[in-house]
Protein backbone atom coordinates (compact mmCIF):
# COMPACT_ATOMS: atom_id res chain seq x y z
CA UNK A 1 -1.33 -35.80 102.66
CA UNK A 2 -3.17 -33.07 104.00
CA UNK A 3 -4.06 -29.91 101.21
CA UNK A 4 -2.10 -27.48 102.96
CA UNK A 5 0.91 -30.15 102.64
CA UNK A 6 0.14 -30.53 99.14
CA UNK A 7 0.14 -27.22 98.06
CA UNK A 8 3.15 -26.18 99.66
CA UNK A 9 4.78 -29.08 97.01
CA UNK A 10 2.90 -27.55 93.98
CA UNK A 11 5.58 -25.44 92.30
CA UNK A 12 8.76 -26.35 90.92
CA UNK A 13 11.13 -23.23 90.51
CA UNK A 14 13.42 -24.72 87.91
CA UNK A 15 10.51 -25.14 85.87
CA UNK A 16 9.82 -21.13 86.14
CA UNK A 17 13.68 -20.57 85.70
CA UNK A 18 14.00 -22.23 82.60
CA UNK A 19 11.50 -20.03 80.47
CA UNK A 20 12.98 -16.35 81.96
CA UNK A 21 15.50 -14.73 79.80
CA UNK A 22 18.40 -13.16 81.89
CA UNK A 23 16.20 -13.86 84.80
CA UNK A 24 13.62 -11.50 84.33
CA UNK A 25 9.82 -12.45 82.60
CA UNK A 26 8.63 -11.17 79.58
CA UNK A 27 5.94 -8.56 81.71
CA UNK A 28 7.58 -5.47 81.61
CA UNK A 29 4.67 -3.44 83.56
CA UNK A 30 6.73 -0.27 82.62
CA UNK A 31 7.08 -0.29 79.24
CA UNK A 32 3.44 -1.57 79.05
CA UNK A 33 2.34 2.09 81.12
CA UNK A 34 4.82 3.92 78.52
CA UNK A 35 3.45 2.33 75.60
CA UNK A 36 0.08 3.63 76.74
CA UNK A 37 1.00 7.24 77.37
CA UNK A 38 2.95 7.69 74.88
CA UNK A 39 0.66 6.43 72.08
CA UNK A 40 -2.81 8.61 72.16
CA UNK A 41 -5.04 10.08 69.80
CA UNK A 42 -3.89 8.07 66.92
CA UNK A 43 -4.86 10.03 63.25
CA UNK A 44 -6.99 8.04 61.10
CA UNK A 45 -4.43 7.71 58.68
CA UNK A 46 -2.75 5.84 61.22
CA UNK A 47 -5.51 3.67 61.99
CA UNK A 48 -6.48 2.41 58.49
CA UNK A 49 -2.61 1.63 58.54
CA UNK A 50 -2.87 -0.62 61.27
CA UNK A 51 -5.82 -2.28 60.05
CA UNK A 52 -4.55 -3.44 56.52
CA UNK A 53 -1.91 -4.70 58.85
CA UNK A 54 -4.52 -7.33 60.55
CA UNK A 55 -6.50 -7.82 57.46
CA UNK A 56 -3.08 -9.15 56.23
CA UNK A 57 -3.41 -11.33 58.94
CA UNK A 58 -0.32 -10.51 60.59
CA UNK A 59 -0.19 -9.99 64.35
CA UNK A 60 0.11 -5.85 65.65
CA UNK A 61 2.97 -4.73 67.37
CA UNK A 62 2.48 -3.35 71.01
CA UNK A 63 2.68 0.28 69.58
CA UNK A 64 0.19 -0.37 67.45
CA UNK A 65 -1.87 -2.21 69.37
CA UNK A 66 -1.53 0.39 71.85
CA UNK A 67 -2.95 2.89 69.71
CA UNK A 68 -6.08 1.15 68.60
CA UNK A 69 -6.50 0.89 72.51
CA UNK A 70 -6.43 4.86 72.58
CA UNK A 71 -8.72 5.63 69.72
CA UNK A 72 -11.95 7.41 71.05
CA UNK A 73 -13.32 9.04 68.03
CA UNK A 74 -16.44 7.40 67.30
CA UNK A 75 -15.91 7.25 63.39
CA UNK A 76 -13.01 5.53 63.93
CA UNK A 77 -14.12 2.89 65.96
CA UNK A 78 -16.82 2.16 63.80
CA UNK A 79 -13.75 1.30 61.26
CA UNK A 80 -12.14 -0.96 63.84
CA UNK A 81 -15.52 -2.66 64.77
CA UNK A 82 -16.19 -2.89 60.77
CA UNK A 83 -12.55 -4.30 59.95
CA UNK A 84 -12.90 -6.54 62.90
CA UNK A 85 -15.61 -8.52 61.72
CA UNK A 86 -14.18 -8.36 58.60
CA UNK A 87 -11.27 -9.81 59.94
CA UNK A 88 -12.76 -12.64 61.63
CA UNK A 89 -14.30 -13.77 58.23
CA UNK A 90 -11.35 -14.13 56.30
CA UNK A 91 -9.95 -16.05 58.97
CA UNK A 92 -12.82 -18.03 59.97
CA UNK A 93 -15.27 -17.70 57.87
CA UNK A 94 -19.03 -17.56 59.21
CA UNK A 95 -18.33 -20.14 61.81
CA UNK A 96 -19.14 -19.70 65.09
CA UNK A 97 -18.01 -22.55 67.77
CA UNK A 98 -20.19 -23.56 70.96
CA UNK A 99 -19.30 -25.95 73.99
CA UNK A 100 -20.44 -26.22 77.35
CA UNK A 101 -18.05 -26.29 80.95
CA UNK A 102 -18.66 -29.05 83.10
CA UNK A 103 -17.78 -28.43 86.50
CA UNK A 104 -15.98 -31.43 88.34
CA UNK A 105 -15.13 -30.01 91.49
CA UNK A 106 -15.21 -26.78 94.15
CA UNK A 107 -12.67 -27.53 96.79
CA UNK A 108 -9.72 -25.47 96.76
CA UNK A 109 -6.36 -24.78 98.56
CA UNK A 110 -6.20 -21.12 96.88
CA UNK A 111 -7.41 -17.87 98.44
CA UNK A 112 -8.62 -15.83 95.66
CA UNK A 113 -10.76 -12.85 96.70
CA UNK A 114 -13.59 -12.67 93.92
CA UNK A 115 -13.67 -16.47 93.65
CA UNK A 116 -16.95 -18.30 95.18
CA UNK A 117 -14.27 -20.95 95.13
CA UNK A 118 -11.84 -19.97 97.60
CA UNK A 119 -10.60 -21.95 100.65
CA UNK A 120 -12.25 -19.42 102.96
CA UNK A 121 -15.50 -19.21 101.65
CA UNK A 122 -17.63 -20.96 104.19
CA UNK A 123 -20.87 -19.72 102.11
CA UNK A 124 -19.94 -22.44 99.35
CA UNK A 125 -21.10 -26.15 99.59
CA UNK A 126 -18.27 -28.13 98.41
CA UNK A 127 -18.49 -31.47 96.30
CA UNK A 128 -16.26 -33.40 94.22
CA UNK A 129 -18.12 -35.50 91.07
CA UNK A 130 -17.22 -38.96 91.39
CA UNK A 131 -17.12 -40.90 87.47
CA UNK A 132 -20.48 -41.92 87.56
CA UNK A 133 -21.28 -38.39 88.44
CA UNK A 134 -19.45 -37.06 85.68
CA UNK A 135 -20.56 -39.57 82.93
CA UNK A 136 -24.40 -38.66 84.03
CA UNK A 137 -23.52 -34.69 83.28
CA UNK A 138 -21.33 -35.86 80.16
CA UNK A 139 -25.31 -37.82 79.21
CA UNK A 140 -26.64 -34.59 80.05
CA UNK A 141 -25.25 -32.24 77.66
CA UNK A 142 -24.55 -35.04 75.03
CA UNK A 143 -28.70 -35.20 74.72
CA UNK A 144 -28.83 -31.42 74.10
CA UNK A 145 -26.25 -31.92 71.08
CA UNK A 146 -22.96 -30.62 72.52
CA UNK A 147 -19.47 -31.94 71.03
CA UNK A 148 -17.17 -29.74 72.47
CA UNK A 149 -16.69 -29.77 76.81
CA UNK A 150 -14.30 -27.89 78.64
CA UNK A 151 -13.90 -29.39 81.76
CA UNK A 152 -13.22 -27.56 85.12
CA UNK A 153 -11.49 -28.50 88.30
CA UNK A 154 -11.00 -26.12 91.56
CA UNK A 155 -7.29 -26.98 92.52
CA UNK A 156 -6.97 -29.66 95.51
CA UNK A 157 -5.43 -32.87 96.26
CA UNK A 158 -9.05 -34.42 95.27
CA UNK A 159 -8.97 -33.03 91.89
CA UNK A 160 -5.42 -34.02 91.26
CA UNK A 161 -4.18 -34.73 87.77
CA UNK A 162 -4.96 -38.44 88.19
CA UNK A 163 -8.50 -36.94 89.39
CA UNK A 164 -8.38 -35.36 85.86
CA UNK A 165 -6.99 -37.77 83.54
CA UNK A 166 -9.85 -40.33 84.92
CA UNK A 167 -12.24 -37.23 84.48
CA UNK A 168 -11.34 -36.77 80.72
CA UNK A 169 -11.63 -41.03 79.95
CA UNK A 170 -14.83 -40.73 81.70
CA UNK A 171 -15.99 -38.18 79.15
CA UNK A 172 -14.80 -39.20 76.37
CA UNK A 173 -16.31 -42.65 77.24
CA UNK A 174 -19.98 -41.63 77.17
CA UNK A 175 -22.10 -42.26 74.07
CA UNK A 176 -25.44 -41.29 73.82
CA UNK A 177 -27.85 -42.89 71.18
CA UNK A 178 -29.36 -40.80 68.41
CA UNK A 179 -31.20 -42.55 65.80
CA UNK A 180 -29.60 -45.30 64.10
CA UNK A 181 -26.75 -43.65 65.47
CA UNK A 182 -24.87 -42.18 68.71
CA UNK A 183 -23.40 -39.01 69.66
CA UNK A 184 -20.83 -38.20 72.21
CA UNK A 185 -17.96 -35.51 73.43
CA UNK A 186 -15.69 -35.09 70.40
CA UNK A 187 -13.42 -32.88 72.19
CA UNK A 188 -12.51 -32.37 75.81
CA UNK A 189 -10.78 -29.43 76.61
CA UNK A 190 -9.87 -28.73 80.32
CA UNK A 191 -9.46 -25.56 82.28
CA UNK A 192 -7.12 -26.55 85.59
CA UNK A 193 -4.45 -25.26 87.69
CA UNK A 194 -1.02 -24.95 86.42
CA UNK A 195 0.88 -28.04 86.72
CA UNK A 196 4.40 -29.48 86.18
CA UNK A 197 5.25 -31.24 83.36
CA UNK A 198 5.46 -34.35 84.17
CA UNK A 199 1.56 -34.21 84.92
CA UNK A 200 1.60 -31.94 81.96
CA UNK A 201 2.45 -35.38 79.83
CA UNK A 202 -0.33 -37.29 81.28
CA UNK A 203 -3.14 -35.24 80.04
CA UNK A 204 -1.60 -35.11 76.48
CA UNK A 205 -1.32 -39.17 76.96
CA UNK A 206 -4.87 -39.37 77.53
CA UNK A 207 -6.14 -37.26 74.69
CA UNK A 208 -6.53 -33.42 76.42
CA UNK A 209 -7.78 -30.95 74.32
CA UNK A 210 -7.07 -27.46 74.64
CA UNK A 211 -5.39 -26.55 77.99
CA UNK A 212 -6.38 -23.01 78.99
CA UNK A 213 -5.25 -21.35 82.22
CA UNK A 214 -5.71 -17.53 82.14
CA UNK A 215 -3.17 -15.28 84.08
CA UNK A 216 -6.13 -13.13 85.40
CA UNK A 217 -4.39 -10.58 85.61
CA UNK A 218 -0.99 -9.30 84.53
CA UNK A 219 -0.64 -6.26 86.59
CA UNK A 220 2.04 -7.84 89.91
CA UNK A 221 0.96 -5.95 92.48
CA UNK A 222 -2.77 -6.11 91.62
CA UNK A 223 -2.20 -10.30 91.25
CA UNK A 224 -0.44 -10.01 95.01
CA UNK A 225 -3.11 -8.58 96.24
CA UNK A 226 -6.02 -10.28 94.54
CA UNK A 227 -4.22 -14.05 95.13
CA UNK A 228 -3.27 -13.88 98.99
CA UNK A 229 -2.59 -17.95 99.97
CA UNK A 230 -1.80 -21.02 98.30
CA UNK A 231 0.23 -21.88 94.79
CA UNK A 232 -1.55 -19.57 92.58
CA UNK A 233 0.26 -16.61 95.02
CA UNK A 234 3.46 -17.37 92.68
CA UNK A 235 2.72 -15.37 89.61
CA UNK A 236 5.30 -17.18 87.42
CA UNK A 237 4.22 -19.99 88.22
CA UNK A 238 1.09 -19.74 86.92
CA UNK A 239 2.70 -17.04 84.01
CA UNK A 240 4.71 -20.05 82.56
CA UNK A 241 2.05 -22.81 82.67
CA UNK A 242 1.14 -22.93 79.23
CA UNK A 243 5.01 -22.95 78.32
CA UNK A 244 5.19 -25.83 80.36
CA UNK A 245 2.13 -27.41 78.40
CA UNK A 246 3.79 -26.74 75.12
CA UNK A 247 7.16 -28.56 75.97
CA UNK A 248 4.88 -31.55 77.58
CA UNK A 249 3.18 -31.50 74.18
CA UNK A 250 0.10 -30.30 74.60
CA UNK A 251 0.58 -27.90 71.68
CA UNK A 252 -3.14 -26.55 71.82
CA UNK A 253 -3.27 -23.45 75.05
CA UNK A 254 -5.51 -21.36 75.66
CA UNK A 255 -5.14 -17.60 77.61
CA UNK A 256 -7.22 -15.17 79.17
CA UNK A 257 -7.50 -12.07 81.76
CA UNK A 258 -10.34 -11.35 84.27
CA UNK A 259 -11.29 -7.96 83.48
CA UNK A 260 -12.05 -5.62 85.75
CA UNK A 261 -9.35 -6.63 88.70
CA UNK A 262 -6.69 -3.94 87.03
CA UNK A 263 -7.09 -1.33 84.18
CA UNK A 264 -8.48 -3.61 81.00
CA UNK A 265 -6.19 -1.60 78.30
CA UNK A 266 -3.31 -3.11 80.29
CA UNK A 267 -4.55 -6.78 80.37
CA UNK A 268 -4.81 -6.03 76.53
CA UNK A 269 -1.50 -5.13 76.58
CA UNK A 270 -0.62 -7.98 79.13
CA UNK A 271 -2.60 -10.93 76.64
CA UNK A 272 -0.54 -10.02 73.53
CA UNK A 273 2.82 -10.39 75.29
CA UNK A 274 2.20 -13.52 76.78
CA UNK A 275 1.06 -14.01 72.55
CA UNK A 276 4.39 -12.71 71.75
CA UNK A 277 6.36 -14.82 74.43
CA UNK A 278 4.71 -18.13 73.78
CA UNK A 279 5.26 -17.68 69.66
CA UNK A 280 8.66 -16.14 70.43
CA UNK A 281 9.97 -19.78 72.29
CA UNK A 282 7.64 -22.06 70.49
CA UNK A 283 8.25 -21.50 66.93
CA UNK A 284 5.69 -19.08 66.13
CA UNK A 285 2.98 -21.06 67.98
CA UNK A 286 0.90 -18.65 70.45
CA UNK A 287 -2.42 -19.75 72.08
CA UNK A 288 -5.45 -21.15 69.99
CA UNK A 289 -7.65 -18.63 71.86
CA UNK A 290 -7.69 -15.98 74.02
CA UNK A 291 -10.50 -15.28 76.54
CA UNK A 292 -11.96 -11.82 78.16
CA UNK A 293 -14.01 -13.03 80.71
CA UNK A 294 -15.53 -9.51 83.44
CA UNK A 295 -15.68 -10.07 86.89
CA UNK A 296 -18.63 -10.90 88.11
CA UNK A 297 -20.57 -11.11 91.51
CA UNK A 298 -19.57 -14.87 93.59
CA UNK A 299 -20.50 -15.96 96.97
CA UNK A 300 -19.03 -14.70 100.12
CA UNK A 301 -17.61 -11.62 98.40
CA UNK A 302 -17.88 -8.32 96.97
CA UNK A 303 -15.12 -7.89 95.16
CA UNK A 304 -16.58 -7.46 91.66
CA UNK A 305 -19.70 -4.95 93.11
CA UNK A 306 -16.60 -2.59 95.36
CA UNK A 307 -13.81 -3.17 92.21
CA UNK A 308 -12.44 0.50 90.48
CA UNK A 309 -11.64 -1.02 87.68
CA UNK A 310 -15.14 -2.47 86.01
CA UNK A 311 -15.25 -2.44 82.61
CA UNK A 312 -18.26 -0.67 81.32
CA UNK A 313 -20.06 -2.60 78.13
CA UNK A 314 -18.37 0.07 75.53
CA UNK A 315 -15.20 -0.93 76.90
CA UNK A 316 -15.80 -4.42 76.90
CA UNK A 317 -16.93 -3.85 73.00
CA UNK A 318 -13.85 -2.17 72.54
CA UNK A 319 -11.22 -4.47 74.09
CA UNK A 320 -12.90 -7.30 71.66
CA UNK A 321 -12.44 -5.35 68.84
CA UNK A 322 -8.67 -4.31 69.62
CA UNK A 323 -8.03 -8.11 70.33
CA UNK A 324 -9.16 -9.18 67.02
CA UNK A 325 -7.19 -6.54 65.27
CA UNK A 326 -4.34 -7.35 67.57
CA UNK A 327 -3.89 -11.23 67.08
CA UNK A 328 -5.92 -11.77 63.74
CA UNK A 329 -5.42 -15.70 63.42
CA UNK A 330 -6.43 -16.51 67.42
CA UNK A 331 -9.85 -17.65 68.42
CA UNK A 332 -11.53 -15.52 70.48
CA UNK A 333 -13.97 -16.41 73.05
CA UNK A 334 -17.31 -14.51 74.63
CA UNK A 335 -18.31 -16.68 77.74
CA UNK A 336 -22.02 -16.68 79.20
CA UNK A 337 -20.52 -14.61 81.95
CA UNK A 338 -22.14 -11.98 79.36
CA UNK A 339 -25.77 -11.12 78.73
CA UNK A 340 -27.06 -11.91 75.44
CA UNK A 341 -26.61 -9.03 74.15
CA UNK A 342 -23.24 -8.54 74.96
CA UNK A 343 -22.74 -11.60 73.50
CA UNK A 344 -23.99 -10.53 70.41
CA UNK A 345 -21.69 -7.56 70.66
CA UNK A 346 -18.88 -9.57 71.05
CA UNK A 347 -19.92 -11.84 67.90
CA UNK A 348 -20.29 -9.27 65.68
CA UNK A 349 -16.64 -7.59 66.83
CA UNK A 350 -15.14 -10.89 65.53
CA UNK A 351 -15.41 -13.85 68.57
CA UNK A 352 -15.08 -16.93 67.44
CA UNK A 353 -16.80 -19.53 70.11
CA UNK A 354 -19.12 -19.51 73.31
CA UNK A 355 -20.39 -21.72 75.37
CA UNK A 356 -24.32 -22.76 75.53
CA UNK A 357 -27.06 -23.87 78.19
CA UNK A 358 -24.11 -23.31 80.55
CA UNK A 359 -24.47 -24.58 84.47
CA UNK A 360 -22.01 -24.04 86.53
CA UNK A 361 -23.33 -25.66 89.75
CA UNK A 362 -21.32 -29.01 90.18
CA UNK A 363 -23.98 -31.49 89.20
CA UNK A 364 -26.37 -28.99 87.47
CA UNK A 365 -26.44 -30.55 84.37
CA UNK A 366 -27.40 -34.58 85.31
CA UNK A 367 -29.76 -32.86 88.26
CA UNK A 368 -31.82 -30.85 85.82
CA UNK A 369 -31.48 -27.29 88.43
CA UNK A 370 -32.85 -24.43 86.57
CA UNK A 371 -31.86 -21.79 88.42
CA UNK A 372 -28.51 -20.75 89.49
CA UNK A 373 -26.90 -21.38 92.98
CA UNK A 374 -24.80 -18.39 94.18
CA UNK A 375 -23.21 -20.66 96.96
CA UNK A 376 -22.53 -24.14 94.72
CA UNK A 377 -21.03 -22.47 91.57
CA UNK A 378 -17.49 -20.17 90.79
CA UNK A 379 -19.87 -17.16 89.86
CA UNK A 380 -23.09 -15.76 88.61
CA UNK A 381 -23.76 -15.90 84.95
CA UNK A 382 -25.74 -13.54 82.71
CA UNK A 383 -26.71 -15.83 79.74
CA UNK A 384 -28.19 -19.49 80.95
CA UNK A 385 -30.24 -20.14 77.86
CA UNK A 386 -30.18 -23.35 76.25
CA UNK A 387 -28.12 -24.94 72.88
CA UNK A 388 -31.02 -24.75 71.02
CA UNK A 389 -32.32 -21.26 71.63
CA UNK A 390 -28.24 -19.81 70.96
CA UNK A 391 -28.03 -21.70 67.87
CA UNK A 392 -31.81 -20.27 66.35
CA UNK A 393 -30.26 -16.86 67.19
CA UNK A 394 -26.91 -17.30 65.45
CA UNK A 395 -28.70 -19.00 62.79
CA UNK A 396 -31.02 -15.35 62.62
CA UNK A 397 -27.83 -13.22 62.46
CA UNK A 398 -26.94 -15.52 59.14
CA UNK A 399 -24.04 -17.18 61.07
CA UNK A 400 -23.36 -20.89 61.29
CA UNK A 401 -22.85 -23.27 64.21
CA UNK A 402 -19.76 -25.22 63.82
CA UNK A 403 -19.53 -28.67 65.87
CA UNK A 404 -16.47 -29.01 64.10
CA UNK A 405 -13.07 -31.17 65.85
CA UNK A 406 -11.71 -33.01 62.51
CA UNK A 407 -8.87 -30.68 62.46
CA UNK A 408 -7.76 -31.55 66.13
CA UNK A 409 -8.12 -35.57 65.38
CA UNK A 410 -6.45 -35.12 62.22
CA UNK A 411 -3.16 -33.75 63.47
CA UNK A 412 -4.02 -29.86 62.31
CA UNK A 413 -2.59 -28.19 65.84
CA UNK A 414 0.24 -26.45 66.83
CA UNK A 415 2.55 -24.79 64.26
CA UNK A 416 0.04 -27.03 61.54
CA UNK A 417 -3.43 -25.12 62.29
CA UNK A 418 -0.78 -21.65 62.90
CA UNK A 419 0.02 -21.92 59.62
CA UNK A 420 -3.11 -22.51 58.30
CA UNK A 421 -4.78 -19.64 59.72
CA UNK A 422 -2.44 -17.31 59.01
CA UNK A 423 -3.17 -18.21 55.32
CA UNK A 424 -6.49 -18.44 55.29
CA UNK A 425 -7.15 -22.56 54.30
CA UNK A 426 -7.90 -23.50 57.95
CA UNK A 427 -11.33 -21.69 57.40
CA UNK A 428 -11.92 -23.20 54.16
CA UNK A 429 -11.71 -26.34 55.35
CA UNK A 430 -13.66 -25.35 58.59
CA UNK A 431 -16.27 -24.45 56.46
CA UNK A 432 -16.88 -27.70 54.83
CA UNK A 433 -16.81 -29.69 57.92
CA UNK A 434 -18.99 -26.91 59.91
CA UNK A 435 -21.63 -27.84 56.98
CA UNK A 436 -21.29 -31.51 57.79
CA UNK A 437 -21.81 -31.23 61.07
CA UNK A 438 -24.52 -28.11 61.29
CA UNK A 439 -26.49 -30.84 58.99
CA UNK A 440 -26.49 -34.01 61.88
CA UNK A 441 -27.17 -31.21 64.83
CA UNK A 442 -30.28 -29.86 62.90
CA UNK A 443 -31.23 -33.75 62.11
CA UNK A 444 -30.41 -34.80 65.62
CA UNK A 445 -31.29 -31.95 67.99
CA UNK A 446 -33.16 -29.28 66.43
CA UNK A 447 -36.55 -27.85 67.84
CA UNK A 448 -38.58 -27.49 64.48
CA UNK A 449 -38.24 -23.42 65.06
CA UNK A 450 -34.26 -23.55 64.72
CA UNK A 451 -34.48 -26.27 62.23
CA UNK A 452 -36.50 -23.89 59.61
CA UNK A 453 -34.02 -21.01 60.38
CA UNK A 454 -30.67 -23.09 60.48
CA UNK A 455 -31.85 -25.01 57.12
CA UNK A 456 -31.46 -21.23 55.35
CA UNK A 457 -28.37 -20.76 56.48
CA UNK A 458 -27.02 -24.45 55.77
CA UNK A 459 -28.44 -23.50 51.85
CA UNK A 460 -26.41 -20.25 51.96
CA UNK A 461 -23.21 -22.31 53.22
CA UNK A 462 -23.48 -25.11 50.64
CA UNK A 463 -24.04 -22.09 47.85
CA UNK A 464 -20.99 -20.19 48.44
CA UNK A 465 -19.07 -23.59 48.72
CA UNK A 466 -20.42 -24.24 45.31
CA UNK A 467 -19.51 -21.10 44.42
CA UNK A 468 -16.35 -20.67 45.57
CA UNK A 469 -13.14 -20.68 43.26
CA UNK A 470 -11.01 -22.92 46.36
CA UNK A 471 -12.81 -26.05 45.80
CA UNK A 472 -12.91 -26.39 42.37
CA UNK A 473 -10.67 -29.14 43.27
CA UNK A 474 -13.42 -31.84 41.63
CA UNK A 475 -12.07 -34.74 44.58
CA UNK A 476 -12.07 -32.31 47.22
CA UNK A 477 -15.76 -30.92 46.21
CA UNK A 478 -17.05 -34.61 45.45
CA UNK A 479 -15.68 -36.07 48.86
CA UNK A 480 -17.82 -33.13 50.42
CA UNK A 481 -21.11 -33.71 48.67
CA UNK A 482 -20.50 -37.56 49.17
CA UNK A 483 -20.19 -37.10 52.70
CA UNK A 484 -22.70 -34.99 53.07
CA UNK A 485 -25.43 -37.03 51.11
CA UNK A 486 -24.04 -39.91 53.69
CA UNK A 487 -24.96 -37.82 56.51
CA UNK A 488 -28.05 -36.88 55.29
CA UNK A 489 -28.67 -40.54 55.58
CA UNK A 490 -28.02 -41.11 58.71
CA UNK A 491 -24.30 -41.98 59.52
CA UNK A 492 -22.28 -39.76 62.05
CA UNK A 493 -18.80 -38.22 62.26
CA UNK A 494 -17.96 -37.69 58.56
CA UNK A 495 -15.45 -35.06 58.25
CA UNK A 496 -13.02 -33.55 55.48
């Protein structure tokens, strides 16, 4: 079948139709522009109000999240920034969660105009990882210490979900030795085209991780425009694909906007409603994250240098900040799209993972390219360093790098992990298992430089553990020093 044939058999409508309420879609672009307009200049008062309301954990309304997206005065911010961070500890604690993508393909049947990707682009070389290929780039970042992949795919008949689910085994299968030990890809998340779910079922049979699709953006006429040819066109279609994952059973999604292809306090606006909409039919469970990636500069186009709506880097700061006040209990991540210092930014305003010694060339990883392609990857990045440099540098800011997926194998998704961060015990037990495994990367992996730094902060971790009134449960505390005594000595993949 040829790719224009397949794409035209892409969408299904009844499995759009089933989701709307009376027919119509939970964007309602006007009352998002009201909500705007009609909430500026918030009083301080007001503010602090809002804030107890996400320190209680409990997501804002679109009023008030509206407001915190109107709030200029520079004291005030400060608050939000402060509160934010704050925030983000209570939830999850001092953790902060790296992966790395791994590209799998670059043909696609789309048309998307700031996408290096897109059918049109005759500046891009295509290729499409066979297994082998993708087990030598799963080698690749295994040896650096990564646990966590996301996995991407352009969308084309060669990438296909059977492409995908073969992609995932094939990751999953590699194991890399490390001492009297090996190490391998805990968790594979994926970030593909919407699909039906029937296919939907497949990658939940074969173990998928988080499935993350991001709308891009929710503004229709700016998605029209921006999304020309082929099934991504249909803006339901890709609006509802993370319903679709949640009734296939894939209850761990993942959202996101590109910012700077419409106004960024609407794609605020537009993120927490597809929040709202997803806990609304799924009994209270909304995405595990939510992503805020910025355009950024791709072969054969200019659309992110000739685009009105760029977000500056005090926007950017800002938008993190209102989206940790806004949806206190989601994960939030800061991609390498950033520079490091943006990154840092973003960190300190609350995020929750990014991604390390990222190549997005298909093949960069197994090839050992140290510079970036413009015409073999989706787009430029602004942070390539390596796992080892970003962990010394979170490990310097006093934070600690979880490599953390014992709540995903032990059953804690969906309304479960919800729950759990909405109360606070997700992070506790986040904390104890970030420990466990901070202790085999810095055995494993770590330069001596990080190791001297990240052996402070593991001391600081294992004090306040000690310390802390939530595991005077003796078993609880004993099964954690056992374990971590064990790891100390060498065996792997402990976890509470």
């Amino acid at each position: 079948m040829s790719p224009q044939k397949w794409a035209e058999n892409v969408i299904k409508q009844d499995e759009i139709d089933r989701y709307l309420i009376d027919g119509e879609d939970f964007m309602n672009e006007d009352l998002i522009k009201r909500q705007l307009q009609e909430n500026t200049s918030p009083s301080k008062e007001e503010v602090e109000a809002i804030i107890q309301k996400s320190l209680d954990i409990e997501r804002l309304s679109p009023i008030e999240t509206a407001k915190l997206l109107n709030v200029d005065d520079p004291e005030i911010l400060k608050m939000m920034d402060e509160a934010a961070l704050e925030v983000k500890r209570k939830v999850y604690d001092n953790r902060i969660v790296t992966f790395a993508p791994l590209y799998c393909s670059n043909l696609c049947v789309n048309n998307c105009k700031y996408c290096g990707f897109r059918k049109d682009n005759k500046e891009e070389k295509r290729r499409v990882l066979n297994m082998d290929e993708i087990k030598a780039e799963t080698e690749a970042l295994v040896k650096e210490g990564h646990k966590r992949s996301i996995v991407v795919y352009g969308e084309h008949p060669a990438s296909d979900v059977d492409y995908i689910v073969d992609s995932i085994k094939s990751v999953y299968d590699v194991e890399v030795p490390t001492g009297n030990s090996t190490s391998k890809i805990r968790r594979v998340n994926i970030n593909a085209a919407p699909m039906t779910v029937a296919d939907l079922e497949k990658l939940w049979e074969v173990g998928v991780g988080t499935y993350q699709v991001f709308q891009e953006t929710y503004h229709r006429p700016t998605y029209n425009k921006v999304h020309p040819s082929g099934p991504k066109s249909n803006y339901r279609w890709r609006l509802y694909s993370l319903h679709r994952a949640m009734e296939a059973g894939i209850d761990d999604v993942a959202i996101g906007a590109l910012f700077g292809l419409y106004d960024w306090k609407f794609e605020v606006m537009g993120l927490l409603y597809h929040t709202m909409d997803l806990e609304k039919q799924f009994d209270g469970i909304g995405p595990h994250t939510i992503s805020f990636p910025r355009l950024r500069d791709a072969s054969g186009t200019d659309y992110s240098a000739s685009s009105r709506y760029s977000v500056s880097d005090e926007e950017f700061k800002k938008l993190v900040t209102v989206l940790r006040l806004a949806v206190p209990y989601t994960g939030l991540i800061v991609t390498a799209r950033e520079t490091p210092e943006m990154r840092r930014e973003a960190i300190k305003r609350g995020s929750t993972q990014t991604d390390a010694s990222t190549k997005l060339g298909i093949g960069s990883y197994s090839e050992q390219l140290t510079e970036q392609e413009k015409e073999k990857q989706q787009f430029m990045l602004g942070d390539t360093r390596g796992l080892d440099i970003v962990i010394k540098e979170f490990a310097e800011m006093g934070m600690i790098t979880s490599f953390c997926t014992a709540g995903y194998r032990c059953g804690r998704t969906g309304d479960k992990i919800m729950n759990l961060l909405k109360c606070g015990t997700e992070g506790k037990f986040c904390k104890l298992n970030a420990v466990l495994t901070f202790r085999e990367w810095l055995d494993d992996f770590a330069s001596p430089e990080t190791k001297e730094v990240g052996e402070k902060v593991l001391q600081e971790e294992l004090k306040q553990i000690e310390n802390d009134p939530f595991f005077e449960d003796k078993k609880l505390l004993a099964d954690f020093k056992n374990f971590y005594e064990r790891i100390k000595n060498g065996e792997r993949d402990i976890y509470i």
